[in-house]
Protein backbone atom coordinates (compact mmCIF):
# COMPACT_ATOMS: atom_id res chain seq x y z
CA UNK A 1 118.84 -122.48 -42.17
CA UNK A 2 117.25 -119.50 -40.77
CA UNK A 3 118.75 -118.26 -38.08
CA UNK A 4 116.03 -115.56 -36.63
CA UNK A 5 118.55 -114.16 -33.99
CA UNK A 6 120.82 -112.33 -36.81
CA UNK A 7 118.02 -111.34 -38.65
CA UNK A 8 116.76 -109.58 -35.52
CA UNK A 9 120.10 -107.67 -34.62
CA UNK A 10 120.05 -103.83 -34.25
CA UNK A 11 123.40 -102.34 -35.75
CA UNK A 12 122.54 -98.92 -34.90
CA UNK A 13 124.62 -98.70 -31.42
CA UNK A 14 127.63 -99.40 -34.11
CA UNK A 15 126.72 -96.26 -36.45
CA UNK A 16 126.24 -93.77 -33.41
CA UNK A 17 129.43 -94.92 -32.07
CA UNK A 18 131.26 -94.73 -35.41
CA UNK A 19 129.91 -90.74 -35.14
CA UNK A 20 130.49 -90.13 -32.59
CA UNK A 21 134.39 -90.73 -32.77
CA UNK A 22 134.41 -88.84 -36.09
CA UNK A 23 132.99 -85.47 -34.35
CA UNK A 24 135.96 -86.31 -31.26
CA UNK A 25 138.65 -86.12 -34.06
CA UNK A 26 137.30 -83.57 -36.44
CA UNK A 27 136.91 -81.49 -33.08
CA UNK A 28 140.61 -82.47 -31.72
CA UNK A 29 141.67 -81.27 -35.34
CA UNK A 30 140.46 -78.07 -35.22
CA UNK A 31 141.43 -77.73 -31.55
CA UNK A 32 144.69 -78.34 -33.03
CA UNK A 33 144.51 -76.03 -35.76
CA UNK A 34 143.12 -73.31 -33.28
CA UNK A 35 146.59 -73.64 -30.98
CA UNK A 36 148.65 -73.75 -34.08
CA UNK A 37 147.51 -70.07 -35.07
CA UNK A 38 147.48 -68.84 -31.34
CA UNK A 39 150.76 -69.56 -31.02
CA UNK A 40 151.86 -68.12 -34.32
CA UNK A 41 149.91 -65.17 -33.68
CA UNK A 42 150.76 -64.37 -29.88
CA UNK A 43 154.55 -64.54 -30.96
CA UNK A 44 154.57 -61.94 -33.58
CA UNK A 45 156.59 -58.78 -32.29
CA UNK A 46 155.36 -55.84 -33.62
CA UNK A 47 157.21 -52.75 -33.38
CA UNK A 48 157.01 -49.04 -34.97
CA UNK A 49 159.89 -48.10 -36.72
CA UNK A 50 161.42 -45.24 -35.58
CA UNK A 51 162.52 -42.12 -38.02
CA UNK A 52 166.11 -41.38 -37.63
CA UNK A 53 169.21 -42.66 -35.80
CA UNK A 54 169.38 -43.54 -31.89
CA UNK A 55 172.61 -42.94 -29.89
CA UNK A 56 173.70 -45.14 -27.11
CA UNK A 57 174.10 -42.45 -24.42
CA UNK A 58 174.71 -42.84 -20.12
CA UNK A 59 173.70 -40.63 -17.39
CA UNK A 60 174.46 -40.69 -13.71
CA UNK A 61 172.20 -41.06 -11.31
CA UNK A 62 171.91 -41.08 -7.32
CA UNK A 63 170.65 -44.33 -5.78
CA UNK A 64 167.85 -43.43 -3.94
CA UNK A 65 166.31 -45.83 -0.66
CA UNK A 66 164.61 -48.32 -1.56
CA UNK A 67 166.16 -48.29 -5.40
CA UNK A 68 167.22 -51.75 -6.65
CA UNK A 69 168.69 -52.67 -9.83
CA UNK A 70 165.52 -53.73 -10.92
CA UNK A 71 163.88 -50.61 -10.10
CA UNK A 72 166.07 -48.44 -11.72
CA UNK A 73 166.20 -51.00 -14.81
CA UNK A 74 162.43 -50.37 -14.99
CA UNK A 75 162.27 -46.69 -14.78
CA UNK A 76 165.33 -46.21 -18.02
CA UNK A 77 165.14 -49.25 -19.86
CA UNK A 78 164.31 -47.77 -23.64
CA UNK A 79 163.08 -50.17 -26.72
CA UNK A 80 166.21 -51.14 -27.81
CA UNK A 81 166.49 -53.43 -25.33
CA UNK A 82 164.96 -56.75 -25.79
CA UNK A 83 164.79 -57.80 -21.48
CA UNK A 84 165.34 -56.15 -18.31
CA UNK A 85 167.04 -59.25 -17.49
CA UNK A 86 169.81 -57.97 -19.90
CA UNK A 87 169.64 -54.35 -19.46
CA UNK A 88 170.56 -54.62 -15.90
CA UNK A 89 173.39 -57.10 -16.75
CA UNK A 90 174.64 -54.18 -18.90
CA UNK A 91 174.38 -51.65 -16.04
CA UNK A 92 176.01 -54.03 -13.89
CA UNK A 93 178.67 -54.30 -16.49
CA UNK A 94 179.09 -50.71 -16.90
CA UNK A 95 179.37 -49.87 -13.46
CA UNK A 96 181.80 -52.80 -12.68
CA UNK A 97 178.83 -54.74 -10.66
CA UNK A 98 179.88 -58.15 -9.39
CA UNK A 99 176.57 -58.32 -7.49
CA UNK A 100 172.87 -56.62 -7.57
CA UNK A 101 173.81 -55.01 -4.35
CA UNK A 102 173.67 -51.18 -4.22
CA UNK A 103 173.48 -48.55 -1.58
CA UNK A 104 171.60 -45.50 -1.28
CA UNK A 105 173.45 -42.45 -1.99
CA UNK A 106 176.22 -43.81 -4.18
CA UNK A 107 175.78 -42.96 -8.01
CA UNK A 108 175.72 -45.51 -10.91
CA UNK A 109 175.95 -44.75 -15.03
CA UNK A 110 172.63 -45.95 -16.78
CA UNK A 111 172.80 -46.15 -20.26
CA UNK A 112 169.58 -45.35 -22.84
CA UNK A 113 169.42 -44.41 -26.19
CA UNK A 114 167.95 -40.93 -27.36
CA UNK A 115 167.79 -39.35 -31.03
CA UNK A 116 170.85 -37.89 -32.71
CA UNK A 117 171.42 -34.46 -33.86
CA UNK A 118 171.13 -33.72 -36.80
């Protein structure tokens, strides 16, 4: 029996497709691959380490208009502290804070670090 029809059939559509879903995964593999070191990368912290000892020190100073916590935050925060989010929780702290509302021309204590004698 000799079927013609078979003989005739062109498989080629089959390979091409077959390809072409081996380049989508090798390039969704190195996509992946690609994010995987971004992400390690981008979250590395690097920091200079710093010759001698830091002291934890305050100063006062006048709340100026237009000061907020944030503002002053900004303007003091030193390296030792991680977030401004935190640094102004401490200066609410240390000033006995129970809100971020402050008026011009009262003082507050601002903490910061600076070298130690030697």
């Amino acid at each position: 029996m000799n079927n013609s029809y078979l003989n005739n059939l062109d498989y080629e559509p089959l390979r091409k497709t077959t390809n072409r879903n081996k380049i989508r995964w090798i390039a969704v593999i190195v996509l992946f691959i690609v994010m995987i070191f971004t992400v390690i990368l981008a979250t590395k912290k690097v920091t200079a380490k710093r010759d001698g000892y830091r002291v934890k020190q305050v100063t006062s100073i006048e709340i100026q208009r237009g000061d907020t916590l944030w503002s002053i935050a900004s303007r003091h925060m030193s390296d030792e502290y991680n977030d401004l989010n935190d640094y102004i929780a401490e200066i609410m702290v240390s000033n006995g804070l129970s809100s971020d509302n402050i008026q011009a021309g009262n003082h507050i204590i601002v903490p910061y670090y600076a070298d130690a004698s030697q």
